[in-house]
PDB file of N, CA and C in Angstrom:
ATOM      1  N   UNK A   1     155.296  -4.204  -2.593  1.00  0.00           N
ATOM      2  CA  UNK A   1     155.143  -3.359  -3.756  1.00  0.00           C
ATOM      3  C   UNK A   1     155.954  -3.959  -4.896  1.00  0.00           C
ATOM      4  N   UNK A   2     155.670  -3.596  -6.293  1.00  0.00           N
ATOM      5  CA  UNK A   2     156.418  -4.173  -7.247  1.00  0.00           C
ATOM      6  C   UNK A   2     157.167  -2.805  -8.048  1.00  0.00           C
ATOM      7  N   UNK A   3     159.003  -3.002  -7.530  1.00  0.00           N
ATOM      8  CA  UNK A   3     158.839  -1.820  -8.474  1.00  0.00           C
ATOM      9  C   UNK A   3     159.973  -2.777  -9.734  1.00  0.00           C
ATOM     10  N   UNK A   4     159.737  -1.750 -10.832  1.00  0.00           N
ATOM     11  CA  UNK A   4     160.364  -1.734 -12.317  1.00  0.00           C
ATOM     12  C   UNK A   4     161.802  -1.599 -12.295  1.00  0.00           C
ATOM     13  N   UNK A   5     162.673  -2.926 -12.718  1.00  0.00           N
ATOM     14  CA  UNK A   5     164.219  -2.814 -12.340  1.00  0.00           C
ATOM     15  C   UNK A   5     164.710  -2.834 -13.818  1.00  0.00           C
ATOM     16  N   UNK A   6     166.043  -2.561 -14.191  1.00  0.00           N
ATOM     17  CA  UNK A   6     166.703  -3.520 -15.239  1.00  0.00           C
ATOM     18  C   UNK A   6     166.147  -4.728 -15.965  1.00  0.00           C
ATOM     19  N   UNK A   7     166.055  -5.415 -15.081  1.00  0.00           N
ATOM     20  CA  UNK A   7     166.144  -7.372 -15.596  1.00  0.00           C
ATOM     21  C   UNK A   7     164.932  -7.268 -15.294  1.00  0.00           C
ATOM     22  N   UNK A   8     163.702  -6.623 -15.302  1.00  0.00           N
ATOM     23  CA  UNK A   8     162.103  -6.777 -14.838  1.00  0.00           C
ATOM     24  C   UNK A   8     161.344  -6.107 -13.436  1.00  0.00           C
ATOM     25  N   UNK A   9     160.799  -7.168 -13.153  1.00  0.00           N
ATOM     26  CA  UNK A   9     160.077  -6.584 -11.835  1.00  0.00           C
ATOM     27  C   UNK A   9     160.736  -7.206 -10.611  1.00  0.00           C
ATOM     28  N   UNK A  10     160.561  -6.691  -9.223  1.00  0.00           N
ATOM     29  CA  UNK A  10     160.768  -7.116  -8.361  1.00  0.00           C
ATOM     30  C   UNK A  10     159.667  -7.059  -7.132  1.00  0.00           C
ATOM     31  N   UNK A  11     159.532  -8.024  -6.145  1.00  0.00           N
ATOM     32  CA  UNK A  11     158.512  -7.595  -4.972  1.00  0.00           C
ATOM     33  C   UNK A  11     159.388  -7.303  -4.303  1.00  0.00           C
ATOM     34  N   UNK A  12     159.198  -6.149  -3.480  1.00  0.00           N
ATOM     35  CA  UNK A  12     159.979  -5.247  -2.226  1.00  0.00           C
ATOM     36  C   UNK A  12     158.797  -5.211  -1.303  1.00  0.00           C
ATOM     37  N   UNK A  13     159.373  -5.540   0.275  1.00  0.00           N
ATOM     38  CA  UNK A  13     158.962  -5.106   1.051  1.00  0.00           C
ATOM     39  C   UNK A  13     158.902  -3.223   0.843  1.00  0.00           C
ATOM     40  N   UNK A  14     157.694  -3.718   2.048  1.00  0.00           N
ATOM     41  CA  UNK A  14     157.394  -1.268   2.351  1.00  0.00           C
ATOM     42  C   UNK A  14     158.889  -1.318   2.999  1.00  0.00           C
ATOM     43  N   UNK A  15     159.896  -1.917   3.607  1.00  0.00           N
ATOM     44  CA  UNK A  15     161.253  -1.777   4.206  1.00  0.00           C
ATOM     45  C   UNK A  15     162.470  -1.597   3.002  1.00  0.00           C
ATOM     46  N   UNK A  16     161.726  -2.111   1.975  1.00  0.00           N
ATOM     47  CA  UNK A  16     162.617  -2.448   0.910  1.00  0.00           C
ATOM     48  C   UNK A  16     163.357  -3.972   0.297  1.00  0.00           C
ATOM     49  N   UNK A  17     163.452  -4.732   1.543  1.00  0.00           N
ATOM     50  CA  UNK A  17     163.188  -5.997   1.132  1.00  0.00           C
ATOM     51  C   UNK A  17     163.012  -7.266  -0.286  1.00  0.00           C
ATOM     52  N   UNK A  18     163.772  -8.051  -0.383  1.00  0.00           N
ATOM     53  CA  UNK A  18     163.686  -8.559  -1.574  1.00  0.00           C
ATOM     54  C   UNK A  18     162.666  -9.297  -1.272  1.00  0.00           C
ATOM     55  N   UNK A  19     161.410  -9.578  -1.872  1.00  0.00           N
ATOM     56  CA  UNK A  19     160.794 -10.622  -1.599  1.00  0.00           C
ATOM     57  C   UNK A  19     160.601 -12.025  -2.881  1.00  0.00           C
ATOM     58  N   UNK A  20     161.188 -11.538  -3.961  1.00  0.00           N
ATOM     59  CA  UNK A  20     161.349 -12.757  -5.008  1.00  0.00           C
ATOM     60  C   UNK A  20     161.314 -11.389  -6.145  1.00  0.00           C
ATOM     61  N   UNK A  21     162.228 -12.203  -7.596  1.00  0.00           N
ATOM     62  CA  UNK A  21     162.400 -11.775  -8.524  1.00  0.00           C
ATOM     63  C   UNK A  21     163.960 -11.729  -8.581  1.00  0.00           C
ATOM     64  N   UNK A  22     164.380 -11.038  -9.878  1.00  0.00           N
ATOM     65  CA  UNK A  22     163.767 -10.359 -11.056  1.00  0.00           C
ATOM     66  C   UNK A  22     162.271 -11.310 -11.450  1.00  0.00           C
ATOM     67  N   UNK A  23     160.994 -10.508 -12.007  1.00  0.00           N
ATOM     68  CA  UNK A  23     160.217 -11.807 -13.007  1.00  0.00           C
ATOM     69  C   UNK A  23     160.100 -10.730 -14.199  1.00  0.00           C
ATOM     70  N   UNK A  24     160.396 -11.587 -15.174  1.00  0.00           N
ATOM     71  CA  UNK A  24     160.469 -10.588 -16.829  1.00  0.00           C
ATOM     72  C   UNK A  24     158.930 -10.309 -16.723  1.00  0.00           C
ATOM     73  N   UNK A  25     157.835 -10.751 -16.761  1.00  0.00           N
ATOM     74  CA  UNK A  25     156.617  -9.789 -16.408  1.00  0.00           C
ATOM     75  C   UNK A  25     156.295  -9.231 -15.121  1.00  0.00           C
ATOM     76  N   UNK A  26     155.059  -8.514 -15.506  1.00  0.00           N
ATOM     77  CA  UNK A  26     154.888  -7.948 -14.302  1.00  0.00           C
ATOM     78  C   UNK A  26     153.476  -9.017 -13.617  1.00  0.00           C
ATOM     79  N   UNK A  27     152.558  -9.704 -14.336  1.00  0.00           N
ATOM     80  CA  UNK A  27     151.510 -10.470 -14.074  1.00  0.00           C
ATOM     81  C   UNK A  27     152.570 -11.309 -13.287  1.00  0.00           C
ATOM     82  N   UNK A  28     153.708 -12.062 -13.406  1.00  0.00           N
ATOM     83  CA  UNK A  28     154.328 -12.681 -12.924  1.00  0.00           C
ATOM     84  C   UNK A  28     154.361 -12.222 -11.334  1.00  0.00           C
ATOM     85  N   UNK A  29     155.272 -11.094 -11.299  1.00  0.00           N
ATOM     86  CA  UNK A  29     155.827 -10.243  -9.604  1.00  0.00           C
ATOM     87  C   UNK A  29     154.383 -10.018  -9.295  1.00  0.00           C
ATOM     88  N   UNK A  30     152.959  -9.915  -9.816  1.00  0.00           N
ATOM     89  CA  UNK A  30     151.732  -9.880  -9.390  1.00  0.00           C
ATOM     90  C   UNK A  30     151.466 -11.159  -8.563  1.00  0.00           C
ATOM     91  N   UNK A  31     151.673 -12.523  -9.025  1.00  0.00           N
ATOM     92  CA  UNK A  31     151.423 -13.510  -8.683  1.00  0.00           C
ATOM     93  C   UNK A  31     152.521 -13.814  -7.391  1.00  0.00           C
ATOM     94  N   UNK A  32     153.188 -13.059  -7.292  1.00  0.00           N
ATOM     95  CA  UNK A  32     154.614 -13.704  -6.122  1.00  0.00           C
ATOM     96  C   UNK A  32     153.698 -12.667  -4.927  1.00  0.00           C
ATOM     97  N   UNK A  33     153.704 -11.024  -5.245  1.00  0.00           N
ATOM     98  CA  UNK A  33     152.874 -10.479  -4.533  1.00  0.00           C
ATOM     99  C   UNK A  33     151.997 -10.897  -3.411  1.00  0.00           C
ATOM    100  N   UNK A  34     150.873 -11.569  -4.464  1.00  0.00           N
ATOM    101  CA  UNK A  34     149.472 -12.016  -3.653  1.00  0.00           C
ATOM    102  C   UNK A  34     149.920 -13.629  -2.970  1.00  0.00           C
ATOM    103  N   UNK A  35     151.289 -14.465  -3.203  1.00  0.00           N
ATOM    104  CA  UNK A  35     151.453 -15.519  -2.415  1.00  0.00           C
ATOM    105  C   UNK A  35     152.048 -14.798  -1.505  1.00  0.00           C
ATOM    106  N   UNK A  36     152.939 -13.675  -1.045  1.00  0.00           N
ATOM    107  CA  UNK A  36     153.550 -13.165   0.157  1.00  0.00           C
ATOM    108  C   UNK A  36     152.136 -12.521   0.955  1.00  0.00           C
ATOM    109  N   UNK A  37     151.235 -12.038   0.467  1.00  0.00           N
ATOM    110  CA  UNK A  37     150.430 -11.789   1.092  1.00  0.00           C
ATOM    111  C   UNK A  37     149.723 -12.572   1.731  1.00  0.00           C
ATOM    112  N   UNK A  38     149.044 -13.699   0.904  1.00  0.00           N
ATOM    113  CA  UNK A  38     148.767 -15.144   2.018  1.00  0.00           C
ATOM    114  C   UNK A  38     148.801 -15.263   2.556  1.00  0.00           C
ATOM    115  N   UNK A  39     150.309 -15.206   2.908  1.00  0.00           N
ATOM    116  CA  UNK A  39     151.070 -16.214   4.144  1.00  0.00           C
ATOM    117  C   UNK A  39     151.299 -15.300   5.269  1.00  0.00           C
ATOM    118  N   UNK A  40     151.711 -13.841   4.685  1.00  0.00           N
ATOM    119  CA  UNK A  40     151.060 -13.100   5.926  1.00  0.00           C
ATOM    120  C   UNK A  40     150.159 -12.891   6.606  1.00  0.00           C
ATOM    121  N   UNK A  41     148.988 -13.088   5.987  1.00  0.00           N
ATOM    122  CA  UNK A  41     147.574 -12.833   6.380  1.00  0.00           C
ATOM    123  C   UNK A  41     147.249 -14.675   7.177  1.00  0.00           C
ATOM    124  N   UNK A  42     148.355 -15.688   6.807  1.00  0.00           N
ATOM    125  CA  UNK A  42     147.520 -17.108   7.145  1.00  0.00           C
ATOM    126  C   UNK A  42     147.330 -17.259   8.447  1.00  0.00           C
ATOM    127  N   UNK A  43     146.575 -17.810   9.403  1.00  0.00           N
ATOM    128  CA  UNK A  43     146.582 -18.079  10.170  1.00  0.00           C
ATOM    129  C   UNK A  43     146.635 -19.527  10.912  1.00  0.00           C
ATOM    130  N   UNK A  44     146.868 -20.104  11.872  1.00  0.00           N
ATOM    131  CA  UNK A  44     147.811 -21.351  12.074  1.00  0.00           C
ATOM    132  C   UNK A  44     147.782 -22.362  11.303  1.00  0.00           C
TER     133      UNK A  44
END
């Protein structure tokens, strides 16, 4: 999920989790988003 901090956006795990950021946009933490998703979804 991307939530709205101080210094911008952040990706959080559903645990809460840092997954990258601050990014001063949000198209930005969009783009970090859909690469964590990838790599979860990749297979071998």
């Amino acid at each position: 999920m991307i939530k709205k901090v101080k210094a911008g956006y952040k990706v959080l795990s559903s645990k809460g989790k840092n997954l990258g950021g601050p990014f001063i946009t949000e198209a930005e933490a969009k783009k970090r988003l859909r690469q964590v998703e990838f790599f979860k979804h990749k297979k071998g």
